[in-house]
PDB file of N, CA and C in Angstrom:
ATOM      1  N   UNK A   1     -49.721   0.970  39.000  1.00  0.00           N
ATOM      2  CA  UNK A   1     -48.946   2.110  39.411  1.00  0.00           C
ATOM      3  C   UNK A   1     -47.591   2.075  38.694  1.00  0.00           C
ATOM      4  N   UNK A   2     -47.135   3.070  38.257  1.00  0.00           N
ATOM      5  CA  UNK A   2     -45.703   3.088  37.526  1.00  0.00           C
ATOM      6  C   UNK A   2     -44.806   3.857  38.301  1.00  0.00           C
ATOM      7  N   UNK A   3     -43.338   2.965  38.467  1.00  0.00           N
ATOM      8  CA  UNK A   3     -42.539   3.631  39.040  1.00  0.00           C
ATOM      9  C   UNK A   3     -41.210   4.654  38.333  1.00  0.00           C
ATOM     10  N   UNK A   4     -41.000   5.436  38.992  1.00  0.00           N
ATOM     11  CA  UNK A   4     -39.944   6.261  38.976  1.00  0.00           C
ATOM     12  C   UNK A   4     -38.606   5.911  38.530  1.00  0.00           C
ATOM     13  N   UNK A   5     -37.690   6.189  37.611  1.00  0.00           N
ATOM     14  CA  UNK A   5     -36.500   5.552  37.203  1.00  0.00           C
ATOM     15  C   UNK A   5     -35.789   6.806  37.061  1.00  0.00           C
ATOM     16  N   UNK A   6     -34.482   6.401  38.251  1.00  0.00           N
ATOM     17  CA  UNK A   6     -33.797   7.677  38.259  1.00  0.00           C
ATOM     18  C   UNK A   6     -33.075   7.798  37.188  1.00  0.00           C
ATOM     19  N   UNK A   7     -32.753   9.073  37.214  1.00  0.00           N
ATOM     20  CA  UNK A   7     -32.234   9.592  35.419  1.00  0.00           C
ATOM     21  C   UNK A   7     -30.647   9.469  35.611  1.00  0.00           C
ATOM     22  N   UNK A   8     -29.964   8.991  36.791  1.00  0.00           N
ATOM     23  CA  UNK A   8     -28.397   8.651  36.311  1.00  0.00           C
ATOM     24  C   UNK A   8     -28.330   6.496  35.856  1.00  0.00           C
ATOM     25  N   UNK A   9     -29.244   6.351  36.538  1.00  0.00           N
ATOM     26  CA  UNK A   9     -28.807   5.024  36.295  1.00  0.00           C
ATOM     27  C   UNK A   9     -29.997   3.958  36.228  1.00  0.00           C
ATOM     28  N   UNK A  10     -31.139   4.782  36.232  1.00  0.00           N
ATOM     29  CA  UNK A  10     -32.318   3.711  35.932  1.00  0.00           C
ATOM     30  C   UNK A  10     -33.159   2.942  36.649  1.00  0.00           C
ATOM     31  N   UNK A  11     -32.270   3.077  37.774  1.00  0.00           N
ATOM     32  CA  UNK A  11     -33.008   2.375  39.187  1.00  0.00           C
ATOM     33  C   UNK A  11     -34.213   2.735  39.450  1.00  0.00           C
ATOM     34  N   UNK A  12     -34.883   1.742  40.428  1.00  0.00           N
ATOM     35  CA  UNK A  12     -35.977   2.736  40.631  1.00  0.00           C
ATOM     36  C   UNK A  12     -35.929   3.420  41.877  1.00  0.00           C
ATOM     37  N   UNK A  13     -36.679   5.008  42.189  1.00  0.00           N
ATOM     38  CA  UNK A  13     -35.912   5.814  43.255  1.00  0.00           C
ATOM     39  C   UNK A  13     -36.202   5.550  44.365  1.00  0.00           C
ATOM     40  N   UNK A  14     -35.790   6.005  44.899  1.00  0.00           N
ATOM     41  CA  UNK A  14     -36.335   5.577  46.764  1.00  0.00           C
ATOM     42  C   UNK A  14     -36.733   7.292  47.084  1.00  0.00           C
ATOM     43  N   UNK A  15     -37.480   6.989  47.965  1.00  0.00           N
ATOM     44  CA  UNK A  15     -38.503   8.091  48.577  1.00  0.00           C
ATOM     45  C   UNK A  15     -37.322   9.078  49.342  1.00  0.00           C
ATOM     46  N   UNK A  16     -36.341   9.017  49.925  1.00  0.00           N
ATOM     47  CA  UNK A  16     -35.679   9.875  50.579  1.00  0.00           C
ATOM     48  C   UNK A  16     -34.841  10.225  49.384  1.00  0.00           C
ATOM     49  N   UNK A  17     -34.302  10.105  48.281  1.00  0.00           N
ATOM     50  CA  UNK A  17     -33.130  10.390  47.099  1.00  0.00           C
ATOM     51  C   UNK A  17     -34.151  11.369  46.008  1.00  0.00           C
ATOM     52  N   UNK A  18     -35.644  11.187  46.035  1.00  0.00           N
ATOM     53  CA  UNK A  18     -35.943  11.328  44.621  1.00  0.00           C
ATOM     54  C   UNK A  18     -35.538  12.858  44.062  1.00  0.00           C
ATOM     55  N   UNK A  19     -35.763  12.892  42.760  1.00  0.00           N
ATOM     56  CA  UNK A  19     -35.420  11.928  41.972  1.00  0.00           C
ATOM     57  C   UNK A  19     -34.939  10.751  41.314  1.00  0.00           C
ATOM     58  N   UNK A  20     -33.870  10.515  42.689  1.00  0.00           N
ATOM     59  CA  UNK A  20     -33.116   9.679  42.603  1.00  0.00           C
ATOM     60  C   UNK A  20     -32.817   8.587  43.202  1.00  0.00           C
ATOM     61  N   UNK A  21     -32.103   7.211  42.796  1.00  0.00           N
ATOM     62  CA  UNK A  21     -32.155   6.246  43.824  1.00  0.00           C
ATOM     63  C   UNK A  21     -31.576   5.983  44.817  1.00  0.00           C
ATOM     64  N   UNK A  22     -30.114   7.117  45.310  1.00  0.00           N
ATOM     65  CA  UNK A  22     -29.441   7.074  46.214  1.00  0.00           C
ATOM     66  C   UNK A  22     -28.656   8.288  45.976  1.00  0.00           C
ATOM     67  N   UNK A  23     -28.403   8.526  47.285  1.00  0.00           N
ATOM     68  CA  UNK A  23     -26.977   9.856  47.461  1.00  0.00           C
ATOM     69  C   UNK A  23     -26.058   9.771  46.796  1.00  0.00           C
ATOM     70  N   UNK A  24     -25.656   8.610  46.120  1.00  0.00           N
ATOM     71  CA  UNK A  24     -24.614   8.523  45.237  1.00  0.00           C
ATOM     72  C   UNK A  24     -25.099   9.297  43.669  1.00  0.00           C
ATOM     73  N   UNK A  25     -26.373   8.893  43.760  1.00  0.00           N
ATOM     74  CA  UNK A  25     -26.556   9.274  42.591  1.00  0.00           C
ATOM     75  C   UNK A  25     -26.492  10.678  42.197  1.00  0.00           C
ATOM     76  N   UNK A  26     -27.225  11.092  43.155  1.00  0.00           N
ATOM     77  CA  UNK A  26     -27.868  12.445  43.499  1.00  0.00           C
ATOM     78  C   UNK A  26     -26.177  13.497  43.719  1.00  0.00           C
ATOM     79  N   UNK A  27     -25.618  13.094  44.393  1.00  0.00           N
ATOM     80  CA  UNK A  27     -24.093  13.720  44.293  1.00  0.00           C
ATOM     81  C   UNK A  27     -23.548  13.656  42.809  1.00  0.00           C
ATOM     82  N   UNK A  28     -24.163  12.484  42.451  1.00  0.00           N
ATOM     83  CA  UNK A  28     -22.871  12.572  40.589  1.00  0.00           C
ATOM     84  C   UNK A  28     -23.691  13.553  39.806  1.00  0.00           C
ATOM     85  N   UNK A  29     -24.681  14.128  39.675  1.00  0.00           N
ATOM     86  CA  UNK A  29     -26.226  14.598  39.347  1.00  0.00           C
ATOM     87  C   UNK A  29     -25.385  16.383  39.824  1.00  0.00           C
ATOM     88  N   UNK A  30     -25.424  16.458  40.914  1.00  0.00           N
ATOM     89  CA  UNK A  30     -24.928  17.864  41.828  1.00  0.00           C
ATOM     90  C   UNK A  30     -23.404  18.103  40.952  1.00  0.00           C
ATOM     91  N   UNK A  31     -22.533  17.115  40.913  1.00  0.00           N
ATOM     92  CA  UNK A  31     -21.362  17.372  40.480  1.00  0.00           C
ATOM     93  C   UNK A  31     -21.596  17.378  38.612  1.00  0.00           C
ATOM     94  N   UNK A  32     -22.184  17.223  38.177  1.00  0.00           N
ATOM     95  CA  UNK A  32     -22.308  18.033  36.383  1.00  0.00           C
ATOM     96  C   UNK A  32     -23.214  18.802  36.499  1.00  0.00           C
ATOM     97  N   UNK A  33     -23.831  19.591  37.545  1.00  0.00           N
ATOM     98  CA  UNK A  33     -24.045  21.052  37.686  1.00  0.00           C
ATOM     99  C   UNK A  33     -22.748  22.032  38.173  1.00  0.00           C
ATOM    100  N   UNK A  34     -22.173  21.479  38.959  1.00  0.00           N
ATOM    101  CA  UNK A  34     -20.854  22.294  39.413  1.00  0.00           C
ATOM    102  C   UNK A  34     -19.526  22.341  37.933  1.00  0.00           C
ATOM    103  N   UNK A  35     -19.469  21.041  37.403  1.00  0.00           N
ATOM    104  CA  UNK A  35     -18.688  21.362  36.534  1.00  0.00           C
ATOM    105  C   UNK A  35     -19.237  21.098  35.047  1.00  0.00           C
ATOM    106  N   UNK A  36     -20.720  21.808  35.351  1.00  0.00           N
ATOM    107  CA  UNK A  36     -21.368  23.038  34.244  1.00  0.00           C
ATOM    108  C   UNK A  36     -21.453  22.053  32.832  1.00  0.00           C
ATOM    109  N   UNK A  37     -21.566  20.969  33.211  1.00  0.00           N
ATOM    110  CA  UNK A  37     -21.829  19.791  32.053  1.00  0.00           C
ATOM    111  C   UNK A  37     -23.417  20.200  31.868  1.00  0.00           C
ATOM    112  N   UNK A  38     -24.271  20.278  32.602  1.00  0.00           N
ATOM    113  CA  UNK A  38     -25.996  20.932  32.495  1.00  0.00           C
ATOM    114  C   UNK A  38     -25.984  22.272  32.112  1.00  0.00           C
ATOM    115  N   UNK A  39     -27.116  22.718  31.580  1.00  0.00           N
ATOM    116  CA  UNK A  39     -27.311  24.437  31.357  1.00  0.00           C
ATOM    117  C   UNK A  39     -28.634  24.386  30.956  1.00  0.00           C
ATOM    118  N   UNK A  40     -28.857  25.631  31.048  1.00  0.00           N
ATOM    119  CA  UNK A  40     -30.630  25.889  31.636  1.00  0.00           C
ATOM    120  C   UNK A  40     -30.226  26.772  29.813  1.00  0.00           C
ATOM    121  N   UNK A  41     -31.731  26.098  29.301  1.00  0.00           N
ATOM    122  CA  UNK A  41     -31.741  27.251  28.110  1.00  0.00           C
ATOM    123  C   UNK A  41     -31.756  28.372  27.987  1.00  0.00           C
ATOM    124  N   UNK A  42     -31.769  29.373  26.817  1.00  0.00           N
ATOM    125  CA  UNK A  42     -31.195  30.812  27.174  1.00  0.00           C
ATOM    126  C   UNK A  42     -30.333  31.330  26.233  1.00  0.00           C
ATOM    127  N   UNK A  43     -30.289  32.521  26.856  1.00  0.00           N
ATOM    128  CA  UNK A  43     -29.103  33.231  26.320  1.00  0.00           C
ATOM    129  C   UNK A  43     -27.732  33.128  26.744  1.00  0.00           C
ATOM    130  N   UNK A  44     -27.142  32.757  25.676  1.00  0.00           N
ATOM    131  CA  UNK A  44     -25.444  32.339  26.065  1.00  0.00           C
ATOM    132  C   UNK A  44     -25.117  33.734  27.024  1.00  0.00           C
ATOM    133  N   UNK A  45     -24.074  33.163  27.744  1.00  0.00           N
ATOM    134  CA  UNK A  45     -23.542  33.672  29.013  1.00  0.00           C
ATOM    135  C   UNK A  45     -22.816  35.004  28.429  1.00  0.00           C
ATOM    136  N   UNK A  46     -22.551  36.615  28.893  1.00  0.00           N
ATOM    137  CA  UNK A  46     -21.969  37.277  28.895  1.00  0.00           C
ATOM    138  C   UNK A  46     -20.477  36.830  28.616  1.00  0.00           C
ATOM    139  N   UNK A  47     -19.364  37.176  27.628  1.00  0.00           N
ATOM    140  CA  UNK A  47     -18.582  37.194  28.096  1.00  0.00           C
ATOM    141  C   UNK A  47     -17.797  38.499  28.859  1.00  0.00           C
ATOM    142  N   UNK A  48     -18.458  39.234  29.023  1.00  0.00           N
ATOM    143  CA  UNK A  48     -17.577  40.174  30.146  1.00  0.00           C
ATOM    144  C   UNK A  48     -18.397  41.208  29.922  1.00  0.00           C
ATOM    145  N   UNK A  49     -18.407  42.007  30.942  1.00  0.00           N
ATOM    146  CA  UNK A  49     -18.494  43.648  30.585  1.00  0.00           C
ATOM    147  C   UNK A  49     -18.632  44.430  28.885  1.00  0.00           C
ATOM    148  N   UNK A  50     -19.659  44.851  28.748  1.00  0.00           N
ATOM    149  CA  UNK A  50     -19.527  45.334  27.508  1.00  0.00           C
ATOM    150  C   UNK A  50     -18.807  47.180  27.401  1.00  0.00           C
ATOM    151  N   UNK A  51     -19.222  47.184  28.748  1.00  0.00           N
ATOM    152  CA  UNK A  51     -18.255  48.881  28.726  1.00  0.00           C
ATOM    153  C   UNK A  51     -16.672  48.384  29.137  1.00  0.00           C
ATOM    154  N   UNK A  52     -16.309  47.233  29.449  1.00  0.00           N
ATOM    155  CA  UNK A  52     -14.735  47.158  29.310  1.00  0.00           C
ATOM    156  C   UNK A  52     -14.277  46.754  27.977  1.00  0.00           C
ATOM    157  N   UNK A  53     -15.163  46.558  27.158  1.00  0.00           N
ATOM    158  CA  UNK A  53     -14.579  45.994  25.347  1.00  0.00           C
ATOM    159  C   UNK A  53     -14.226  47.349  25.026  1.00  0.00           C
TER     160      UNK A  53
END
């Protein structure tokens, strides 16, 4: 059987965190979605209104 290695630090995860191996992790994980260090592929973001240019 092969285990799970969470993607901030390698550990292996525990069943209540997964992906991850702990709330710590899982919070540092949540916080470079909030300050937008992650991004979903795509089309770059609007910068504004095109009827206000």
């Amino acid at each position: 059987m092969s285990t799970t290695k969470c993607p901030q630090c390698s550990k292996e995860t525990e069943h209540a965190f997964r992906p991850f191996c702990s709330k710590r992790c899982a919070d540092l994980d949540l916080g470079k979605w909030f300050n937008e260090e992650y991004h979903l592929p795509g089309d770059s973001p609007a910068l504004g209104d095109p009827e206000e240019q």
